[in-house]
Protein backbone atom coordinates (compact mmCIF):
# COMPACT_ATOMS: atom_id res chain seq x y z
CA UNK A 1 -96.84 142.03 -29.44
CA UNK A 2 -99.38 143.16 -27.17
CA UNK A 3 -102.53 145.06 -28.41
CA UNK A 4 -105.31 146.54 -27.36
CA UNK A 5 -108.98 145.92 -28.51
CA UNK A 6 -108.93 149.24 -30.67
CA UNK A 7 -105.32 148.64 -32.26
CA UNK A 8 -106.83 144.84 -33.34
CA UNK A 9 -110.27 146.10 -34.84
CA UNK A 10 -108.75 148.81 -36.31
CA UNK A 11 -105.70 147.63 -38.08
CA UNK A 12 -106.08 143.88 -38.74
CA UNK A 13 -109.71 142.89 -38.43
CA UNK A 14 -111.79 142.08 -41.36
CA UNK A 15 -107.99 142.71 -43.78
CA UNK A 16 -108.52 142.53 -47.86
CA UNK A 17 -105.26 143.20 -48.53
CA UNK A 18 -101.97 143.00 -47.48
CA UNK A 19 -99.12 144.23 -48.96
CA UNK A 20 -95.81 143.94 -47.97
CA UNK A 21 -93.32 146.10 -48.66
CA UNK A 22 -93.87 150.37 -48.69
CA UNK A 23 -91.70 151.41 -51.60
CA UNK A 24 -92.75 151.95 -55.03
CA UNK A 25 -94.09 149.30 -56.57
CA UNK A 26 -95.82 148.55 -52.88
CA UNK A 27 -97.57 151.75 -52.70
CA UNK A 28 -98.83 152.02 -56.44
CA UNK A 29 -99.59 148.42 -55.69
CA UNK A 30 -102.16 149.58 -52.87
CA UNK A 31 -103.13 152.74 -54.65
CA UNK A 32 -104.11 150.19 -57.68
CA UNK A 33 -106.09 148.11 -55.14
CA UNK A 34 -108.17 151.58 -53.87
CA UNK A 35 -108.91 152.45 -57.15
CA UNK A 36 -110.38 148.99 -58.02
CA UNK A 37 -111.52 148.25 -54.56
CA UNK A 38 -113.14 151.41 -52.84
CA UNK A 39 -114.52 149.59 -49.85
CA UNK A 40 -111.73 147.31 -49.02
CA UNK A 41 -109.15 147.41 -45.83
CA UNK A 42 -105.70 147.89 -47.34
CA UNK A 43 -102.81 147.31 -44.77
CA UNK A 44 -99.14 147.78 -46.03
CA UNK A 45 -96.72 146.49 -44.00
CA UNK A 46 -93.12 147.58 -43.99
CA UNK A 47 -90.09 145.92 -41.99
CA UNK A 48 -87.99 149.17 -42.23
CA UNK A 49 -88.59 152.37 -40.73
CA UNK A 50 -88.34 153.79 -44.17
CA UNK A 51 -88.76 151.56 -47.18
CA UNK A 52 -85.48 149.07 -46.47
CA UNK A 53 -84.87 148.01 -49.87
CA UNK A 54 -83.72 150.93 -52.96
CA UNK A 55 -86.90 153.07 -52.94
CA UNK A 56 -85.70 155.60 -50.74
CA UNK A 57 -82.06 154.89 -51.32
CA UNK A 58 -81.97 154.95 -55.12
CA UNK A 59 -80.11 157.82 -57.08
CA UNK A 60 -82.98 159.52 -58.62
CA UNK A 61 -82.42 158.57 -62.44
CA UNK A 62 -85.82 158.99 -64.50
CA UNK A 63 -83.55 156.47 -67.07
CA UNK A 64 -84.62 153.04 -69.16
CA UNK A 65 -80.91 151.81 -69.88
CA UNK A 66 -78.48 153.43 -71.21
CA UNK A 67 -76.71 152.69 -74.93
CA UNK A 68 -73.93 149.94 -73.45
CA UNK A 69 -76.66 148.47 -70.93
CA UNK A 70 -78.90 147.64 -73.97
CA UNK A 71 -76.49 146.59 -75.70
CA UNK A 72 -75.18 143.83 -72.85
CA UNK A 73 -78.92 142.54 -72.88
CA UNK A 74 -79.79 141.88 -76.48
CA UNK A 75 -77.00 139.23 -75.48
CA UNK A 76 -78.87 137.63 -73.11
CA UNK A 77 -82.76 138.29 -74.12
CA UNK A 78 -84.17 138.53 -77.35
CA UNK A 79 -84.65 141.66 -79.59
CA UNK A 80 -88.32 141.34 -78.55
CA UNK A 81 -87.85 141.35 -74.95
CA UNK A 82 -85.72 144.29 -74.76
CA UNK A 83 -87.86 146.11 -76.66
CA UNK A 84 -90.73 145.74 -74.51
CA UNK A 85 -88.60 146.06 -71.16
CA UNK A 86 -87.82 149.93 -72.68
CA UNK A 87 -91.27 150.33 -73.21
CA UNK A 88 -92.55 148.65 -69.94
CA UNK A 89 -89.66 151.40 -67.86
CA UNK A 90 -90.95 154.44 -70.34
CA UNK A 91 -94.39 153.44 -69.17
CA UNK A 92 -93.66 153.29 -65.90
CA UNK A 93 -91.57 156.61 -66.16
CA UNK A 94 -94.64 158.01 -67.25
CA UNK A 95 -97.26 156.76 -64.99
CA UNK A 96 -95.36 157.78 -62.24
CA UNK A 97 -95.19 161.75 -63.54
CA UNK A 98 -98.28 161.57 -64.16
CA UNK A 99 -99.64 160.12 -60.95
CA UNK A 100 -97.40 162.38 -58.32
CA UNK A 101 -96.82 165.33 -61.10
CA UNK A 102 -93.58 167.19 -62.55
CA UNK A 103 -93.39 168.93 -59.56
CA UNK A 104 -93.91 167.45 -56.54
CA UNK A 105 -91.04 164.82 -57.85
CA UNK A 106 -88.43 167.82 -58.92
CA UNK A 107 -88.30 166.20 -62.32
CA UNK A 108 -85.91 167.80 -64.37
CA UNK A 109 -85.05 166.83 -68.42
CA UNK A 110 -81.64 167.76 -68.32
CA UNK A 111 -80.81 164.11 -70.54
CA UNK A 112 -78.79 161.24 -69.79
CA UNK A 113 -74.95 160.44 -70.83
CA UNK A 114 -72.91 157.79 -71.28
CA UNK A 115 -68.97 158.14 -70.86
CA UNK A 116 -66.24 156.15 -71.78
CA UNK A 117 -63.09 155.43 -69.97
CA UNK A 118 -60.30 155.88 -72.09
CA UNK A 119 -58.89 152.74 -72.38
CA UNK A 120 -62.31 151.21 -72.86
CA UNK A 121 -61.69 150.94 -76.64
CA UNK A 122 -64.02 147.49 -77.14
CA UNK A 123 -67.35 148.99 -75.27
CA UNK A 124 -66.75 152.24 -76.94
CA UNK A 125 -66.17 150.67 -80.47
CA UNK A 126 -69.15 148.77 -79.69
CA UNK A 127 -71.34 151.34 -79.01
CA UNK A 128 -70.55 153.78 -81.57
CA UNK A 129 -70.45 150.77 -84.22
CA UNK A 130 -74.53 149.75 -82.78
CA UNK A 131 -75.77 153.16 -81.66
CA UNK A 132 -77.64 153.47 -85.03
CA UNK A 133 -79.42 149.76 -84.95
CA UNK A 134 -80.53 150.81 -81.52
CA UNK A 135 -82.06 153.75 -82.59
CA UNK A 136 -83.82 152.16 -85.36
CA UNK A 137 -85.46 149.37 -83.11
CA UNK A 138 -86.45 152.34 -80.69
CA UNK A 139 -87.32 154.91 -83.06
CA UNK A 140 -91.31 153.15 -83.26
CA UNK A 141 -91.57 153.65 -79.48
CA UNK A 142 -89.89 157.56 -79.14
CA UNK A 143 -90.98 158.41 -82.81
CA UNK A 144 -87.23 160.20 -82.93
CA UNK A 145 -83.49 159.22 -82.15
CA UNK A 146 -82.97 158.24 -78.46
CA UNK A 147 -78.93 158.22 -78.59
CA UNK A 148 -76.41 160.54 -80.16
CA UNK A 149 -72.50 161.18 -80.27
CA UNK A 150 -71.81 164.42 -78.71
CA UNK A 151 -68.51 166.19 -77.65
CA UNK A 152 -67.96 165.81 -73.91
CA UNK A 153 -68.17 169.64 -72.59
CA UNK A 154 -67.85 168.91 -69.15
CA UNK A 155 -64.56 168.59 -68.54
CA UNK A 156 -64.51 165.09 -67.30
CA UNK A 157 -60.43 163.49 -67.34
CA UNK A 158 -59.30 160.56 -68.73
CA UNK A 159 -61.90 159.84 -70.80
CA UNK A 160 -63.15 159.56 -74.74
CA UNK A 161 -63.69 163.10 -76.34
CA UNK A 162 -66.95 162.09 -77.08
CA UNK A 163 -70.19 161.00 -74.93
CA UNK A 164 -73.33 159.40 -75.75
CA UNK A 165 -76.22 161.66 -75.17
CA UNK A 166 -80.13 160.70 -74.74
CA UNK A 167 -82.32 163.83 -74.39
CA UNK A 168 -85.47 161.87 -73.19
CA UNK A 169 -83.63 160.75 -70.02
CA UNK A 170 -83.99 163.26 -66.63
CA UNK A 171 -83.68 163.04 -62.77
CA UNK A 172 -85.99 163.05 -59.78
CA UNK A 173 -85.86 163.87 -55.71
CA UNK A 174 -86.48 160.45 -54.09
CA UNK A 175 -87.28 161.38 -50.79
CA UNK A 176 -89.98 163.81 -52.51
CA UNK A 177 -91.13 160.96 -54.46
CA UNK A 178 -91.79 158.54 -51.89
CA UNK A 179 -93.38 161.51 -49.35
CA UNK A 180 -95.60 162.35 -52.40
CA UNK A 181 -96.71 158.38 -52.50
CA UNK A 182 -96.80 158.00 -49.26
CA UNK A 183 -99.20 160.96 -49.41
CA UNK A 184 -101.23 159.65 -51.61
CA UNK A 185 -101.32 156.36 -49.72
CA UNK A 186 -102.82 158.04 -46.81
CA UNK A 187 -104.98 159.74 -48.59
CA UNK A 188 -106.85 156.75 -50.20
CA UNK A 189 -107.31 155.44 -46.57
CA UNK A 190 -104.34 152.87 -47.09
CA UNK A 191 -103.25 151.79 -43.43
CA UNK A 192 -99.27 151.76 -43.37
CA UNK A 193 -97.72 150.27 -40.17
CA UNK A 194 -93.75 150.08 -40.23
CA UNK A 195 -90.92 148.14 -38.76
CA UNK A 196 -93.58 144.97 -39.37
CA UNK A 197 -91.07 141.58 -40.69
CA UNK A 198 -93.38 138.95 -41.88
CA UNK A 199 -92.01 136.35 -40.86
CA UNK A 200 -94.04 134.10 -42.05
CA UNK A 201 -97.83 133.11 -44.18
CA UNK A 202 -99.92 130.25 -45.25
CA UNK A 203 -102.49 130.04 -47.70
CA UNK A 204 -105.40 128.54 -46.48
CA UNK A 205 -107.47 128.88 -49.25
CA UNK A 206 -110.61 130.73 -47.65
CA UNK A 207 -107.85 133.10 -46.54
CA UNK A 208 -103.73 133.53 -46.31
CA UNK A 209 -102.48 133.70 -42.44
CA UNK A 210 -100.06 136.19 -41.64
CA UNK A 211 -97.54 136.19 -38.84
CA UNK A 212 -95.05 139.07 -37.69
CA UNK A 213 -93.18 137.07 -35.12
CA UNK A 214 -95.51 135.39 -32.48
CA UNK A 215 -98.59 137.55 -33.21
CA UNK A 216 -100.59 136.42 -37.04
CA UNK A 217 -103.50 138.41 -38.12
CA UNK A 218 -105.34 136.98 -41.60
CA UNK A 219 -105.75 138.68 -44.68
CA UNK A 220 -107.64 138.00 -47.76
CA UNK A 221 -105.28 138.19 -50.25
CA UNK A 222 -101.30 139.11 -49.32
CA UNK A 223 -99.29 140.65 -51.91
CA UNK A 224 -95.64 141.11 -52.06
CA UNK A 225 -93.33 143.73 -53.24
CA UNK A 226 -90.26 143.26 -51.62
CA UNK A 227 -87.92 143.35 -55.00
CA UNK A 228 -84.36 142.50 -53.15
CA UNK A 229 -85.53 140.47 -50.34
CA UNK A 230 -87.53 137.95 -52.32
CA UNK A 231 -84.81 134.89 -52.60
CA UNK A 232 -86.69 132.65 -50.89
CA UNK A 233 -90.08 134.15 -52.21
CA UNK A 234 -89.28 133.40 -55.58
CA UNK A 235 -86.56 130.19 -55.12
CA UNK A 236 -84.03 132.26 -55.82
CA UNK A 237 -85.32 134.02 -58.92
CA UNK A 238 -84.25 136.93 -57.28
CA UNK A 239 -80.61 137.78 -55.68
CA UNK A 240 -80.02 141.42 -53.88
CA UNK A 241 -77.42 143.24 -55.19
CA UNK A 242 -76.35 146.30 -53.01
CA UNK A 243 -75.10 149.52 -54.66
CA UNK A 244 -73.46 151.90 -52.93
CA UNK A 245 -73.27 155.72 -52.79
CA UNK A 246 -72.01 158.94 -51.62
CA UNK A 247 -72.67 162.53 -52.36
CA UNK A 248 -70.18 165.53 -52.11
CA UNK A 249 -70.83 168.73 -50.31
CA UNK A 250 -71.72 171.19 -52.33
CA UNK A 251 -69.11 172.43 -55.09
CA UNK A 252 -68.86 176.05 -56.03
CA UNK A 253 -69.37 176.53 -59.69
CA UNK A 254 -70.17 173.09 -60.80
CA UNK A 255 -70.31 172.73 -64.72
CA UNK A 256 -72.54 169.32 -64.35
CA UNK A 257 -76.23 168.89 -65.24
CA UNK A 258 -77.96 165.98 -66.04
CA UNK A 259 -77.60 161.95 -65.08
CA UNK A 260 -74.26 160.00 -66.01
CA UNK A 261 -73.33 156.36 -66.61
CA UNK A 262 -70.05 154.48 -66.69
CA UNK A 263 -68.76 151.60 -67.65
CA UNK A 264 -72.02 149.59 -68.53
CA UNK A 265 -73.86 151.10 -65.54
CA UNK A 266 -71.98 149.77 -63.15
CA UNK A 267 -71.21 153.37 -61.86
CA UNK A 268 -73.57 155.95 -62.27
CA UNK A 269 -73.24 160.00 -61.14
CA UNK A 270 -75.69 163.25 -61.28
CA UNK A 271 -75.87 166.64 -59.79
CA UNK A 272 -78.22 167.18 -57.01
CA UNK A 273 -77.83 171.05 -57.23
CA UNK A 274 -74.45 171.92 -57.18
CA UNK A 275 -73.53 168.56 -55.54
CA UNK A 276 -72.02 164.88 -57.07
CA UNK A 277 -74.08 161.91 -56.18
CA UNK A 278 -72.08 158.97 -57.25
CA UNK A 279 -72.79 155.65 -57.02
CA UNK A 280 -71.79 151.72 -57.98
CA UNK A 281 -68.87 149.61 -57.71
CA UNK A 282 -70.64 146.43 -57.49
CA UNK A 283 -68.46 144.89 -59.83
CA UNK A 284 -65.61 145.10 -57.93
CA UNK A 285 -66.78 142.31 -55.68
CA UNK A 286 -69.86 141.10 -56.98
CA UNK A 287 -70.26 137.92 -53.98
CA UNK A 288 -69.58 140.79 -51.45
CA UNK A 289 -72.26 142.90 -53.05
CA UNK A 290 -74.70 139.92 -53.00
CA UNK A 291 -76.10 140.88 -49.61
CA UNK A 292 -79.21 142.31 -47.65
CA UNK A 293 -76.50 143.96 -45.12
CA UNK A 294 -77.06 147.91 -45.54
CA UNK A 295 -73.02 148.97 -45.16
CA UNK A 296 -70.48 150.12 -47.16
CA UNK A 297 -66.97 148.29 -48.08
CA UNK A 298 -63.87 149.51 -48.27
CA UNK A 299 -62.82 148.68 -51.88
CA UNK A 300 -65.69 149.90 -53.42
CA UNK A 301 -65.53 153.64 -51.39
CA UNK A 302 -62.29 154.06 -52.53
CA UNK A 303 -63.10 153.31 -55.84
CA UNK A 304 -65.90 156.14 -56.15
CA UNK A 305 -63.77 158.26 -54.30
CA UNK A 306 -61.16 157.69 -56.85
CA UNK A 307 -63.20 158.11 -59.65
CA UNK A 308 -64.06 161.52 -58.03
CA UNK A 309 -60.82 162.73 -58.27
CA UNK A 310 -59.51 161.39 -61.34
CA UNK A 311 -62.50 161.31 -63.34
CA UNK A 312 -65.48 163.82 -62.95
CA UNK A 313 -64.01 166.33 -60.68
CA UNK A 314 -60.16 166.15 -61.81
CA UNK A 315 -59.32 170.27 -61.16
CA UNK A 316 -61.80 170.55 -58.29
CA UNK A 317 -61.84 170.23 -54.50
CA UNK A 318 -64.58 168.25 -52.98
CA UNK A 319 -65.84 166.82 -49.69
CA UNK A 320 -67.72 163.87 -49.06
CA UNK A 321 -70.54 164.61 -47.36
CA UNK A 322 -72.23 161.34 -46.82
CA UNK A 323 -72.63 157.58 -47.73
CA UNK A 324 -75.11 155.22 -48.03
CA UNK A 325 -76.42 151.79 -49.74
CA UNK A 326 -79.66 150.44 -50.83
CA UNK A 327 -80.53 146.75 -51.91
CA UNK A 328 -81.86 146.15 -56.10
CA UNK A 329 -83.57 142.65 -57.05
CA UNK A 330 -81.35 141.48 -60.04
CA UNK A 331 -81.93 137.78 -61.52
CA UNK A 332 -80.37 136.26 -64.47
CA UNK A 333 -83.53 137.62 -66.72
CA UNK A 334 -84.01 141.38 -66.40
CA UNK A 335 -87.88 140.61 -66.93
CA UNK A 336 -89.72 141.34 -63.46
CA UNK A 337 -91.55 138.86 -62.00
CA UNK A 338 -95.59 139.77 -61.65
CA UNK A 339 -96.93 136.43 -60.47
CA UNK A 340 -99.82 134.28 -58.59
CA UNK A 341 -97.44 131.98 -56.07
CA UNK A 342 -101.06 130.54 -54.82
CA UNK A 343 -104.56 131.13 -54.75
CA UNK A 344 -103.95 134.31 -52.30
CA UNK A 345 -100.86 135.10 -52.68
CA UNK A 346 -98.76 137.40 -55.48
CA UNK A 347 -95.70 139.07 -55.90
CA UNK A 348 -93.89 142.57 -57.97
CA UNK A 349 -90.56 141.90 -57.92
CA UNK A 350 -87.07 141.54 -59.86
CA UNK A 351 -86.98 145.25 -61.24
CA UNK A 352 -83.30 144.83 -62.16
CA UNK A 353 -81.93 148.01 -61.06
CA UNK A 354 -84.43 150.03 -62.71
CA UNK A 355 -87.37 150.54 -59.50
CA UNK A 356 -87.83 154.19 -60.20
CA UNK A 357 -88.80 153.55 -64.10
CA UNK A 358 -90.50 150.47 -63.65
CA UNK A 359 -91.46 150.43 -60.13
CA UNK A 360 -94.90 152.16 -61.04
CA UNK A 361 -95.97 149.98 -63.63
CA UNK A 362 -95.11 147.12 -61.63
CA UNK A 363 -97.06 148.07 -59.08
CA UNK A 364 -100.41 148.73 -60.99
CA UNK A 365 -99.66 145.20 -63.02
CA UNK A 366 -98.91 143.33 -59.44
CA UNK A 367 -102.64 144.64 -57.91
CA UNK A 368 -103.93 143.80 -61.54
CA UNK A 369 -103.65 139.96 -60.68
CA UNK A 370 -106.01 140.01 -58.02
């Protein structure tokens, strides 16, 4: 990398903070910093063109877990810690609104449901059997009911006549969302430079030494929000997990409002309009889906396709329009990791799926350690 006198004074001379990664917990990360640190050089550094991990790729759900997913993680985290995650991602889901506004984000309330295959008797059972001992634990945090049994009006096939409904659930435009913080970023005099890999850094006490191939610059402090790409930040704390999408053409008179999940999560659908977003699969093949590689796969394609035609649109023609995949930070705990690795270095990451609820909050806690 060859530079010029200006690009070096101007860009990484005399750097406070670095942090690596643009999407959403990077960028509230830096706004954090600006708001505690007026007169500090903020550089953000992002290996992508666009943010290269789920922040621009995600599927818009405003969403802290739905019945089933709660459910699956009181088995594997206390009644306490699931609690709190539900409050951390309503937090965050608020923060977020309130930073960037209702409108600039498209946020809509239309709710949230959960549907049922129907020969997925035990998860239904389950649910149905637990939905009121969720609501109680939640009821102190959302001062009402968050889930209820409804009738499924929407004309969805092979499924149980009834769907779980949560009213305090909506949707948002991404790509709005991340031009709004990106906005904002630019605003606040945060310097963002993109297609920048670190490929490597070294704490040297006084100062943490960053390299981006065979030019370094050094920083003050270096902080890192790079969610799925942080297996060898956090010795494998963190493991990508790639979901996978697609999104119709547009569908003349389409019944569907409001965000959708399936079969514990692992497949999850909206409107955009009068278009299907549908995404998931990852269970299918979970090694396969263990990846950085943005693609698509065969088996899992098919599968969203068939669930297209069977499922949510049974007696309508539809058209794929488009497909895409972005990369989560999943770990065997769904509690993110906010941590000091060394004196000048930190990282926001493992947001288990859930980036646009938490990604805020994790973000403002991340810039907190410094």
């Amino acid at each position: 990398m060859q530079l010029s006198y200006w690009e070096l004074k101007n860009w990484f001379t005399n750097v406070d903070y670095t942090v690596v990664g643009s999407g959403i917990v990077g960028l509230h990360a830096a706004l954090r910093l600006r708001e505690k640190f007026p007169e500090s050089k903020i550089l953000v550094l992002e290996k992508g063109m666009l943010p290269q991990g789920a922040s621009t790729k995600n599927a818009g759900f405003a969403c802290f877990g739905s019945l089933s997913e709660i459910i699956d993680d009181l088995k594997s985290h206390s009644e306490e810690e699931v609690i709190q995650l539900i409050q951390k991602r309503w937090t965050g889901l608020q923060l977020l609104r309130k930073r960037l506004g209702d409108a600039a984000i498209d946020f809509k309330p239309f709710g949230g449901y959960e549907v049922f295959l129907k020969d997925d008797d035990s998860s239904y059972q389950e649910c149905m059997g637990k939905l009121p001992f969720i609501n109680e634990i939640l009821k102190p945090q959302f001062k009402a009911d968050v889930f209820a049994k409804q009738v499924d009006r929407f004309g969805f096939a092979g499924t149980k006549e009834y769907v779980v409904y949560n009213p305090f659930e909506g949707q948002i435009d991404t790509g709005n969302m991340m031009q709004e913080l990106l906005k904002k970023a630019y605003a606040a005099s945060v310097l963002i430079l993109n297609q920048q890999t670190v490929t490597s850094f070294l704490d040297k006490e006084t100062h943490v030494e960053v390299a981006l191939g065979s030019f370094s610059f050094s920083s003050k402090k270096v902080l890192f929000a790079t969610n799925g790409f942080s297996n060898e930040l956090t010795n494998g704390a963190v493991k990508p997990a790639r979901a996978q999408v697609l999104i119709t053409e547009p569908i003349t008179n389409l019944d569907i409002k409001g965000t959708f999940h399936l079969d514990r999560g692992y497949y999850y659908f909206r409107n955009i309009g009068d278009r299907i977003l549908l995404g998931g699969g990852r269970n299918l093949d979970f090694d396969a889906e263990t990846t950085t590689e943005l693609a698509q796969t065969e088996i899992v394609q098919n599968k969203l396709e068939d669930l297209l035609k069977e499922v949510i649109l049974p007696h309508q023609e539809f058209k794929v329009a488009h497909r895409w995949s972005g990369i989560m930070g999943i770990g065997s705990s769904k509690i993110p990791i906010v941590s000091q690795l060394s004196q000048n270095v930190y990282c926001g990451v493992r947001l288990g799926g859930m980036g646009v609820a938490i990604g805020s909050l994790i973000g403002t806690e991340l810039a907190d350690l410094v």
